[in-house]
Protein backbone atom coordinates (compact mmCIF):
# COMPACT_ATOMS: atom_id res chain seq x y z
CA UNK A 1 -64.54 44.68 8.15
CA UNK A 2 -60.75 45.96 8.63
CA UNK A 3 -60.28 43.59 10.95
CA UNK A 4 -61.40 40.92 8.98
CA UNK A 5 -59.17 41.78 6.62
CA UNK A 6 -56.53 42.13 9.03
CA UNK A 7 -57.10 38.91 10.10
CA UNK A 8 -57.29 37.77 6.38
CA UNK A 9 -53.71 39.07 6.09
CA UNK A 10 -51.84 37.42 8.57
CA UNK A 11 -50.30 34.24 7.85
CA UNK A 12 -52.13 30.96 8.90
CA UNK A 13 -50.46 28.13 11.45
CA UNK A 14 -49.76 25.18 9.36
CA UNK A 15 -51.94 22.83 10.03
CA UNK A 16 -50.43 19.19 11.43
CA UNK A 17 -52.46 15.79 9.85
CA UNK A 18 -51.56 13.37 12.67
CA UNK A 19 -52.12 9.35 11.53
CA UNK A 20 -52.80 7.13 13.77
CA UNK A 21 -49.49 4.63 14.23
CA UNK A 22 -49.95 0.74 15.33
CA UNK A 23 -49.31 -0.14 18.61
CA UNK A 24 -47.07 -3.07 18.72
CA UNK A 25 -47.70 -4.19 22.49
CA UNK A 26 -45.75 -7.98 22.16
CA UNK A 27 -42.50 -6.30 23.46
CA UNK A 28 -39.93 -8.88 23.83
CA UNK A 29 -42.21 -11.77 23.20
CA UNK A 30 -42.55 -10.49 18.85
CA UNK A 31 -38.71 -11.76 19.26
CA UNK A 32 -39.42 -15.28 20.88
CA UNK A 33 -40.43 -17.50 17.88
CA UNK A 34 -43.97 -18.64 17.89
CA UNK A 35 -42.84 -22.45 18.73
CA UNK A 36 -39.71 -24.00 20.47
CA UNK A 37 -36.34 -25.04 19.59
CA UNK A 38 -36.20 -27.65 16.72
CA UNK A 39 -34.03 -30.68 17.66
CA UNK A 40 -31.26 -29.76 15.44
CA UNK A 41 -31.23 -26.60 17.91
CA UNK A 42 -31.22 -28.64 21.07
CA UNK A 43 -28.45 -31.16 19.50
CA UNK A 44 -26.28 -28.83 18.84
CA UNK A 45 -26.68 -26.70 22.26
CA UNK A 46 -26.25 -30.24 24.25
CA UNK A 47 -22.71 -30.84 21.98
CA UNK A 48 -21.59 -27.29 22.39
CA UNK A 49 -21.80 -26.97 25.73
CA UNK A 50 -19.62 -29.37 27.12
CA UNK A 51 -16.48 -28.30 24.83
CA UNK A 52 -17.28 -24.73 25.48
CA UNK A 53 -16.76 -25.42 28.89
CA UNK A 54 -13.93 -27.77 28.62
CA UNK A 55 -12.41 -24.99 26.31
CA UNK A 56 -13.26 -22.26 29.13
CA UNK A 57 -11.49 -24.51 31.79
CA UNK A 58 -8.24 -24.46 29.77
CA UNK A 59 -8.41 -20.63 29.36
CA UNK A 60 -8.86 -20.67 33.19
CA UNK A 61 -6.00 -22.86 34.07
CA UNK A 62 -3.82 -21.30 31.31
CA UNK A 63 -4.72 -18.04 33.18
CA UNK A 64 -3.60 -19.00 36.75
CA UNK A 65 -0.52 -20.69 35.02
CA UNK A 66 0.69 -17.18 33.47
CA UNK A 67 -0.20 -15.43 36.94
CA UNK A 68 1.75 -17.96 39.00
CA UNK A 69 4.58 -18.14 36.78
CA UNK A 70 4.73 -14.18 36.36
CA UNK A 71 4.69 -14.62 40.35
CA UNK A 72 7.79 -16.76 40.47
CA UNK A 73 9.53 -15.39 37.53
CA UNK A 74 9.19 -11.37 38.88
CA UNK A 75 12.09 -11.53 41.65
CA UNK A 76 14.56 -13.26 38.71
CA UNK A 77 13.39 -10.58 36.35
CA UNK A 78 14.53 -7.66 39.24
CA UNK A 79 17.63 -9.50 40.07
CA UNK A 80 19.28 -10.28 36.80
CA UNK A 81 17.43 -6.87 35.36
CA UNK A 82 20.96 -5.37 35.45
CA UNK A 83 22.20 -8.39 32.83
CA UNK A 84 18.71 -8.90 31.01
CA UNK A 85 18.09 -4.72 30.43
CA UNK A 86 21.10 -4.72 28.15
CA UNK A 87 20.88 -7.57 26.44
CA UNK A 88 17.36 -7.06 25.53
CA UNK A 89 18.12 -3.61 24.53
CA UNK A 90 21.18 -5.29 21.98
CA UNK A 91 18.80 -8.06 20.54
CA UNK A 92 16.77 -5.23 19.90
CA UNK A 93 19.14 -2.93 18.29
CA UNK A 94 20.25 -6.04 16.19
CA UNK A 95 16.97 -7.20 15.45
CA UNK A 96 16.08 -3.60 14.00
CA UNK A 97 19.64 -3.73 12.62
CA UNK A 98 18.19 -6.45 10.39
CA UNK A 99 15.07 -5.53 9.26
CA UNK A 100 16.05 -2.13 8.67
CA UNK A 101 19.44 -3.42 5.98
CA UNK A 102 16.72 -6.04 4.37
CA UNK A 103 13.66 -2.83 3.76
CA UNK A 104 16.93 -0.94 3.09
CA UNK A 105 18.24 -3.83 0.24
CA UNK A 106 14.67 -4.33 -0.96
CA UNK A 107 14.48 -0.49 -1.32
CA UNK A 108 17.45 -0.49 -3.63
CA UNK A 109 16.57 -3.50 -5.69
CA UNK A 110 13.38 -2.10 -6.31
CA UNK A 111 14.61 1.35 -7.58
CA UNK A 112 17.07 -0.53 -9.68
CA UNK A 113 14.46 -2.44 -11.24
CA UNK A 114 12.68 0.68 -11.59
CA UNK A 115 15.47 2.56 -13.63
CA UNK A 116 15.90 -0.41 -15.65
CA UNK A 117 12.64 -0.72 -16.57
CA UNK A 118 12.15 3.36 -17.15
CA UNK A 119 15.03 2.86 -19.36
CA UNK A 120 13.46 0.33 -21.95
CA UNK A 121 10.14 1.81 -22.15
CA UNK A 122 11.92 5.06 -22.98
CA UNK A 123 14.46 3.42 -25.52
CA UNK A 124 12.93 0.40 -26.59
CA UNK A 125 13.97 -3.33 -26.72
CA UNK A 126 18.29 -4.22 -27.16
CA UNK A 127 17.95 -5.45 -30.82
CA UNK A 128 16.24 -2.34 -31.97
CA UNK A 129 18.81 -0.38 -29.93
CA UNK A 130 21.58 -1.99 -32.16
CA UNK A 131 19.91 -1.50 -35.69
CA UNK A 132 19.79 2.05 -34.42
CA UNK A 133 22.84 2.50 -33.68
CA UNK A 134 24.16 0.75 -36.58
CA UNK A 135 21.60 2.92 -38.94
CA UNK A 136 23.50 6.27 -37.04
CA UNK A 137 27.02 5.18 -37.78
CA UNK A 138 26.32 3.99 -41.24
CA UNK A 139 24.88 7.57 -41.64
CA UNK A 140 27.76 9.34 -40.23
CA UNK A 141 29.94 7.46 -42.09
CA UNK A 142 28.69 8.80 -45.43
CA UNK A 143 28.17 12.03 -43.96
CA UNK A 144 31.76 12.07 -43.06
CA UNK A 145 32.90 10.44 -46.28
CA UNK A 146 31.16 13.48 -47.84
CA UNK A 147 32.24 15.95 -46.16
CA UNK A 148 35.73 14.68 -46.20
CA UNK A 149 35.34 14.49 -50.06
CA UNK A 150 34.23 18.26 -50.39
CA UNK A 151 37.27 19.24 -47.87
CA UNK A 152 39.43 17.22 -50.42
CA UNK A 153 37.81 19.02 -53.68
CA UNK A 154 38.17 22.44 -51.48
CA UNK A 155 41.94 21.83 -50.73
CA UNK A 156 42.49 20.92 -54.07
CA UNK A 157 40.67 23.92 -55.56
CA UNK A 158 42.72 26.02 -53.41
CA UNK A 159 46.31 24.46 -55.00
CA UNK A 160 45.10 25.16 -58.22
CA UNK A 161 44.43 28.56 -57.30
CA UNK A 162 48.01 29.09 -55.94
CA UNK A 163 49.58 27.01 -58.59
CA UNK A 164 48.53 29.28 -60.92
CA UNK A 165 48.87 32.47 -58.92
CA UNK A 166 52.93 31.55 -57.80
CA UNK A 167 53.48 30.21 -61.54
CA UNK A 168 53.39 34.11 -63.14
């Protein structure tokens, strides 16, 4: 009885439910369609097979072309190589010259643009600018007018003061 129990205990395998799968024996032929080419199919294969193969003939003779001219051209290349090294190297140089002052142009337009247009969004259109502006000096203005008044009525205070202290 213990070692039924024992037995009882112990965990059980897992058990596996194995379904049967369909075997699919057509192989290649589930690919093949069931009936041949329409003659759309065939009409188009007999056109596009002669220009294919024109169209692979000129790639050939293009091919050879390149390989025999590379052939003739390879001795003038290692001959004039002391001429042609350095003036490839200076078209180069000015080429890059070139591109690098127009990204270098474009660069600074664009940043220009940039600060321009950082500008206006942060201080608003021209017109409104100048009714600003005209609103802040018409304000200093009176300010200053006042404050040059009080000065006046200060100084003026003051010379009464001393005209009637020096008069005893």
């Amino acid at each position: 009885m213990a070692d039924r129990d024992r037995e009882r205990d112990r965990p059980q395998p897992h058990q596996l439910q194995v379904h049967p799968q369909q075997r699919y024996d057509a192989g290649v032929k589930a690919l093949m369609p069931k009936r041949g080419p329409s003659a759309s199919q065939v009409i188009a294969v007999i056109t596009l097979l002669p220009v294919g193969g024109t169209l692979l003939l000129l790639a050939g003779l293009t091919f050879a072309g390149s390989v025999i001219g590379l052939l003739v051209t390879t001795p003038l290349f290692v001959l004039f190589s002391p001429v042609l090294v350095p003036a490839a190297i200076t078209i180069g140089l000015a080429v890059t010259g070139f591109f690098a002052s127009g990204a270098f142009g474009l660069t600074g337009l664009t940043s220009f643009s940039w600060v321009l247009n950082s500008f206006r969004e942060t201080t608003g259109s021209v017109p409104e600018m100048a009714d600003q502006a005209k609103r802040k000096m018409a304000d200093m203005a009176g300010f200053m007018g006042q404050k040059t008044k009080e000065v006046g009525q200060e100084i003026q205070t003051k010379a009464h003061e001393v005209g009637k202290t020096g008069s005893r």
